[in-house]
Protein backbone atom coordinates (compact mmCIF):
# COMPACT_ATOMS: atom_id res chain seq x y z
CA UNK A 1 105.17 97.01 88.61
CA UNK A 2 105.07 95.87 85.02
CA UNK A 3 104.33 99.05 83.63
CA UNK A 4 104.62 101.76 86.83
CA UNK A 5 100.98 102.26 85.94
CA UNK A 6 98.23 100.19 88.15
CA UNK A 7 97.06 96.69 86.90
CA UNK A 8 94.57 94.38 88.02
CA UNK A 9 95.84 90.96 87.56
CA UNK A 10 93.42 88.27 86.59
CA UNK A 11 92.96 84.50 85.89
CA UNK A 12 95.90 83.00 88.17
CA UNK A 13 97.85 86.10 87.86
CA UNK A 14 99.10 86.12 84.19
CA UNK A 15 96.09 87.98 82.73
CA UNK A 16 96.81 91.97 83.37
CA UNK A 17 94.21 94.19 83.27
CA UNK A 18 95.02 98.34 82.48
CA UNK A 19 93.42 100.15 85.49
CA UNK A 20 92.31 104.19 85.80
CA UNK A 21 93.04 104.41 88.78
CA UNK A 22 95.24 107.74 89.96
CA UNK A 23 97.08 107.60 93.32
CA UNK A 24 99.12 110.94 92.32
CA UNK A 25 99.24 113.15 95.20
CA UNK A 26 98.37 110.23 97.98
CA UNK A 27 101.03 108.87 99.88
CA UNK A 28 101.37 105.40 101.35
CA UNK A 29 102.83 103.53 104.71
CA UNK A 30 103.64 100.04 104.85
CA UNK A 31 104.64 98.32 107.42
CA UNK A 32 105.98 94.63 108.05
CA UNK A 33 105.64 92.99 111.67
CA UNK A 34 108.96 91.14 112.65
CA UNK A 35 107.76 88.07 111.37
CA UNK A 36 106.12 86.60 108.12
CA UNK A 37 103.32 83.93 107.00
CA UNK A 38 104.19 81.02 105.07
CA UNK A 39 102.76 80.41 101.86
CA UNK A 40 101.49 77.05 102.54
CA UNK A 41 99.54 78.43 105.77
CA UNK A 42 98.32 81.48 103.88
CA UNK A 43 97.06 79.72 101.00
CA UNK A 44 95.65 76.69 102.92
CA UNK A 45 93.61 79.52 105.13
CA UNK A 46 92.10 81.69 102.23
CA UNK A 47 88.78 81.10 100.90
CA UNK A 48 88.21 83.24 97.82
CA UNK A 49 85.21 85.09 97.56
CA UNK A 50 83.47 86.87 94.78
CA UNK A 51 82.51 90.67 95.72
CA UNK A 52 82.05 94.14 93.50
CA UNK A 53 84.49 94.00 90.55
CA UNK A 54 88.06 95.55 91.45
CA UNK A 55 87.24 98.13 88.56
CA UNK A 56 83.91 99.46 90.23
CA UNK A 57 85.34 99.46 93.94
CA UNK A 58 88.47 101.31 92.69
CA UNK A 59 86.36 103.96 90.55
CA UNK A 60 85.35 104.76 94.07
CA UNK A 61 86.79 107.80 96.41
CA UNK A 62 89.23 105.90 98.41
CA UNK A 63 87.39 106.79 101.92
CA UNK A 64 84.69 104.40 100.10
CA UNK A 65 86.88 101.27 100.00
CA UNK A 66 86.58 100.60 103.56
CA UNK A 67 84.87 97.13 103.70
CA UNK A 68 84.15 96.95 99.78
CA UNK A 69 88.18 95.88 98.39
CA UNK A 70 88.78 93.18 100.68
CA UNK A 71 92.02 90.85 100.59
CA UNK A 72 90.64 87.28 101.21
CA UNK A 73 94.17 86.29 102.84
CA UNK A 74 92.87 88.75 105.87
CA UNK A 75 90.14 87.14 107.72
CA UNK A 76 92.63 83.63 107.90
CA UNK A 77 95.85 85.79 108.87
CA UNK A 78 93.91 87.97 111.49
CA UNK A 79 92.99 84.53 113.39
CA UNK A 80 96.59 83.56 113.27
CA UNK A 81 97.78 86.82 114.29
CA UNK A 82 95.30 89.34 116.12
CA UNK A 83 97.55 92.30 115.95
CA UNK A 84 97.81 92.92 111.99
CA UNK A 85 93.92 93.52 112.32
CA UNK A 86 94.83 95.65 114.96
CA UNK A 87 97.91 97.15 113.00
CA UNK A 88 95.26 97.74 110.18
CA UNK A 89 92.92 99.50 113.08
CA UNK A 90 95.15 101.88 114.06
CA UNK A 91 95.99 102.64 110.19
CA UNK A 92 92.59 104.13 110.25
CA UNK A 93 92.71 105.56 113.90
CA UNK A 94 95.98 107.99 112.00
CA UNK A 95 94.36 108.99 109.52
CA UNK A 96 94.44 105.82 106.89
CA UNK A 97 92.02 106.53 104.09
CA UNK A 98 92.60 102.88 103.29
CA UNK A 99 94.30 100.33 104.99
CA UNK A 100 94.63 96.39 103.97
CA UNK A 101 97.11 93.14 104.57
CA UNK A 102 99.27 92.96 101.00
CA UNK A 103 98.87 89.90 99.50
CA UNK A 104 99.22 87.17 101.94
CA UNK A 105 100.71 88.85 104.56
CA UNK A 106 102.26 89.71 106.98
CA UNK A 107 103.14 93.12 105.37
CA UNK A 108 100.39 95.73 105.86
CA UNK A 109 99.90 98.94 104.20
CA UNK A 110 97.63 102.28 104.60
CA UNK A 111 96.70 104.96 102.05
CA UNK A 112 96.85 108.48 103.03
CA UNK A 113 95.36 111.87 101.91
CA UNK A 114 98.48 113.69 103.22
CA UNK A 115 101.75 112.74 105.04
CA UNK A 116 101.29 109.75 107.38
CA UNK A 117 101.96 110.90 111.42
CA UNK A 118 102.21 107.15 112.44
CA UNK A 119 101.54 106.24 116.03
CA UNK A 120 105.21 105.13 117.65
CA UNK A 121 104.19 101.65 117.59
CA UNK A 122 103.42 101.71 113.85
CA UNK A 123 106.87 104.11 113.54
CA UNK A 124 108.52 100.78 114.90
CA UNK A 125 107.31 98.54 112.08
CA UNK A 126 107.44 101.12 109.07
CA UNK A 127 109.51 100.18 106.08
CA UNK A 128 108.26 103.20 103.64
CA UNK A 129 106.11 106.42 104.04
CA UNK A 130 105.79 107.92 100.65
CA UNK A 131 103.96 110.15 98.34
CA UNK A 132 103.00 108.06 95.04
């Protein structure tokens, strides 16, 4: 957002890292649920943990993410709130190359080859389809 060019933010978010990565031609959905997580739950639920390097996962085809670019908030948020994993699931059952909880939730988004055809109940909870 810094720069309208992707970033990958590092040591408690003030360290910002240039990124190759090329989204031209994808196109996005997000979608927020009708209600939100608090910070204090979110944060007092995550446990970070080390994987593959941002860089390396994101040098990847973006059908390869699945299961390697994780968002540690998830597995905490899902407990709290079984449908956003299933909101993520049926990112992937329309088409979702990608699909992952932004930051600490509850806001959810999917990346798409081509235009999105959401399923009605993801229609309901869409705030932006997109091309980037």
């Amino acid at each position: 957002f810094v720069r309208c060019t992707p970033r990958v933010c590092a040591g408690r978010g003030e360290v910002l890292i240039d990124n190759d990565l090329d989204l031209s031609g994808k196109w996005i959905a997000i979608l927020k649920p009708p209600y939100g997580i608090s910070t204090a739950q979110a944060y007092g639920g995550v446990t970070p943990a080390y994987s593959t390097p941002i860089e390396e996962i994101t040098a990847l085809p973006i059908e390869e993410w699945r299961g390697l670019l994780k968002n540690d908030f998830e597995q905490s948020a899902f407990a709290l709130h079984p449908e956003l994993a299933e909101i993520k699931e049926e990112l992937y059952r329309c088409g979702a190359e990608y699909a992952a909880m932004s930051g600490s939730g509850s806001a959810m988004y999917g990346l798409f080859a081509e235009k999105p055809s959401l399923s009605p109940s993801l229609q309901e909870i869409a705030i932006y389809q997109g091309e980037l």
